[in-house]
Protein backbone atom coordinates (compact mmCIF):
# COMPACT_ATOMS: atom_id res chain seq x y z
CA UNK A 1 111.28 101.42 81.96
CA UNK A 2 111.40 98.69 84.49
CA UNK A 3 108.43 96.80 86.25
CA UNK A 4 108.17 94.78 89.22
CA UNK A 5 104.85 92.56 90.62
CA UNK A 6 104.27 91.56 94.40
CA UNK A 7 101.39 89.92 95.72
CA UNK A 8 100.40 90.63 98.99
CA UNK A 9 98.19 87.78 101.01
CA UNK A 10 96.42 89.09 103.89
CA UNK A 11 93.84 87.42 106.00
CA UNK A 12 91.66 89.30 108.50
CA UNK A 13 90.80 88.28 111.94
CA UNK A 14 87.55 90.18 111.37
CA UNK A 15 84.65 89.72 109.32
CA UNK A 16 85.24 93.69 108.32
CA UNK A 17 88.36 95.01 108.93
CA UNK A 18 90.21 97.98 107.74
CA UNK A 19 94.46 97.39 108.10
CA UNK A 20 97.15 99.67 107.01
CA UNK A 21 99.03 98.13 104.52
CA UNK A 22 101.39 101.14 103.76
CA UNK A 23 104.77 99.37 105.15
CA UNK A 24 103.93 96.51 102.93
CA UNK A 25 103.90 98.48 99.80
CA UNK A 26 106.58 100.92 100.66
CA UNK A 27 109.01 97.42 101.30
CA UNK A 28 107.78 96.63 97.66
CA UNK A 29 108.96 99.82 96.30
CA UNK A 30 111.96 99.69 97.93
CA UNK A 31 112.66 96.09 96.62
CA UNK A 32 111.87 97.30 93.34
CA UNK A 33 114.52 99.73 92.73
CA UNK A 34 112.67 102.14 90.61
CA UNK A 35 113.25 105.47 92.12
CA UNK A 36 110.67 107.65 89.97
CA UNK A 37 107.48 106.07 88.65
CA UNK A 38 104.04 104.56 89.71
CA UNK A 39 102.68 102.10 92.38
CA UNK A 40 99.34 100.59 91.65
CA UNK A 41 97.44 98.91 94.43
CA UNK A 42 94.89 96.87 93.85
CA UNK A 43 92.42 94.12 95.74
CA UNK A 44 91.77 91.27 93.56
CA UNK A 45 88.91 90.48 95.27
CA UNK A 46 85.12 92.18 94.83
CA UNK A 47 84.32 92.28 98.85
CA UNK A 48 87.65 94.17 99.47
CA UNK A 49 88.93 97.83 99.09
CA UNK A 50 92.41 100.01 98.84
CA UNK A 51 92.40 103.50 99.26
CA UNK A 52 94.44 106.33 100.94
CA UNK A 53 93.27 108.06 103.81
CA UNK A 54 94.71 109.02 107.56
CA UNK A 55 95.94 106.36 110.14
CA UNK A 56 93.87 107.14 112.99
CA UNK A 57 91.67 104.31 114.81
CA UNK A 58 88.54 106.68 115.37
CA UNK A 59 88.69 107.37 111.42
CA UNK A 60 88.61 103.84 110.54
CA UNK A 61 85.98 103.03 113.03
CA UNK A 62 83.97 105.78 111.37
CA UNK A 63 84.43 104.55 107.95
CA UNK A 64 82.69 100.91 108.91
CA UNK A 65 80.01 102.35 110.61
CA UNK A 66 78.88 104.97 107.68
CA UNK A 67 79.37 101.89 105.30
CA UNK A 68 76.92 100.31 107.89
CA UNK A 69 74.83 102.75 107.21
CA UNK A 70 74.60 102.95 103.81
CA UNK A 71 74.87 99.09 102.63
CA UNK A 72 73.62 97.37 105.97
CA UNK A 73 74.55 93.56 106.18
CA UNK A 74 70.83 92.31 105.86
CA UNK A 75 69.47 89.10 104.39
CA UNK A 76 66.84 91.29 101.59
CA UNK A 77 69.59 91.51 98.80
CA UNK A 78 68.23 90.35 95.31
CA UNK A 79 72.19 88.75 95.21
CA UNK A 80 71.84 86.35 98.21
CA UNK A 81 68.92 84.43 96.21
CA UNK A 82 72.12 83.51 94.44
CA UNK A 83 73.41 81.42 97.42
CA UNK A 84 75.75 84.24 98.10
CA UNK A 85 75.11 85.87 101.72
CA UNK A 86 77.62 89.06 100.57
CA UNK A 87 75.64 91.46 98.98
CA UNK A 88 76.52 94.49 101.41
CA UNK A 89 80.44 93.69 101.23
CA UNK A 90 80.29 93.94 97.08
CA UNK A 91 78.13 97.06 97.93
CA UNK A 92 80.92 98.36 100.22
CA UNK A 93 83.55 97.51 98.17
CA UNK A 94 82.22 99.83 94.98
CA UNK A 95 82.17 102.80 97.47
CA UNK A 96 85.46 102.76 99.00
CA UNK A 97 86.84 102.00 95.53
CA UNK A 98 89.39 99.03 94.11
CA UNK A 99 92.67 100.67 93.85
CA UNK A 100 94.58 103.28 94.59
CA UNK A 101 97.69 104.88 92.26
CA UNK A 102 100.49 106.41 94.12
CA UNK A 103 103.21 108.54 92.80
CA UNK A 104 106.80 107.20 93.46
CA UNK A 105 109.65 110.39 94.24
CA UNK A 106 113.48 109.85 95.23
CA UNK A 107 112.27 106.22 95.49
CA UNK A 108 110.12 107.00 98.10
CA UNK A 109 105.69 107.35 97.83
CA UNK A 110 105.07 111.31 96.68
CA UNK A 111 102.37 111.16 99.58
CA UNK A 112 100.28 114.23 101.25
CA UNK A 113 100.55 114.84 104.62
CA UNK A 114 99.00 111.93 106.83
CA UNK A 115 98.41 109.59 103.46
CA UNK A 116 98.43 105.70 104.20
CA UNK A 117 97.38 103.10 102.35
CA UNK A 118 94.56 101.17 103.62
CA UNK A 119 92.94 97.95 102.84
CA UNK A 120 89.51 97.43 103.69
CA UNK A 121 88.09 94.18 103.98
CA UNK A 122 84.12 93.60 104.35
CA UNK A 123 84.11 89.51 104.11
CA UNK A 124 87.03 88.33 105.26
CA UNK A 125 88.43 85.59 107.68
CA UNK A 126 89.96 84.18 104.77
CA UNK A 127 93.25 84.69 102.66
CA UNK A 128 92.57 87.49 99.95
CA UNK A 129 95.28 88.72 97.34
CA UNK A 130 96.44 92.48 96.72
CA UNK A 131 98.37 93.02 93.27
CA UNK A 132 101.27 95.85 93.83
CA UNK A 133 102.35 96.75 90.79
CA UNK A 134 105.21 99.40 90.41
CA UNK A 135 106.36 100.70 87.07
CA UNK A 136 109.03 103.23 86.21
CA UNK A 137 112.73 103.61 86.73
């Protein structure tokens, strides 16, 4: 069994932002050499997201406005008495999920049809780290 770690550093022009970060992670794979096995993505920060879903500009405008919806940026959060001014990006965050497991095939992602990986970011303008860890052989 072999292992291999990248970091990924991104840093969004937008406050929220959702960015395909599939060619990143597939370069990582590659780089790897393991040809069957596991790919774990994961934001290392709380006001960030990965998950999987289709590459399609409407869809990810979609996603940030029903995230809007249901954890408006407002200043009533019990966490901004805290100093913090972040609440709804945590609250974001836990909805779109942390990480995302993908398995690896012929050294290539075992995707669905239309499956990217996505990063969403919902405090950014600042650098932010994304662990890629791929295990297998």
């Amino acid at each position: 069994m072999k292992a291999h770690t990248e970091y990924l550093t991104i840093n969004t022009k937008k406050k929220k932002e959702i960015v395909n970060i599939t060619e990143n992670i597939a370069n990582a794979v590659k780089k790897s050499g393991i040809k069957e096995g596991i790919c774990l993505v994961n934001s290392m920060h709380i006001t960030a997201s990965v998950f999987i879903n289709d590459e399609e500009s409407g869809l990810k405008q979609d996603f940030l406005t029903w995230l809007e919806r249901i954890a408006p940026e407002r200043p009533d959060y019990m966490h901004h008495y805290t100093g913090e001014d972040n609440a709804d990006a945590h609250l974001k965050r836990t909805v779109m999920g942390r990480e995302v497991v993908i398995g690896i095939s012929e050294g290539k992602f075992d995707f669905g049809p239309w499956e990217q990986v996505f990063y969403g970011e919902f405090d950014g303008q600042r650098e932010k780290r994304i662990l890629i860890k791929i295990i297998g052989e």
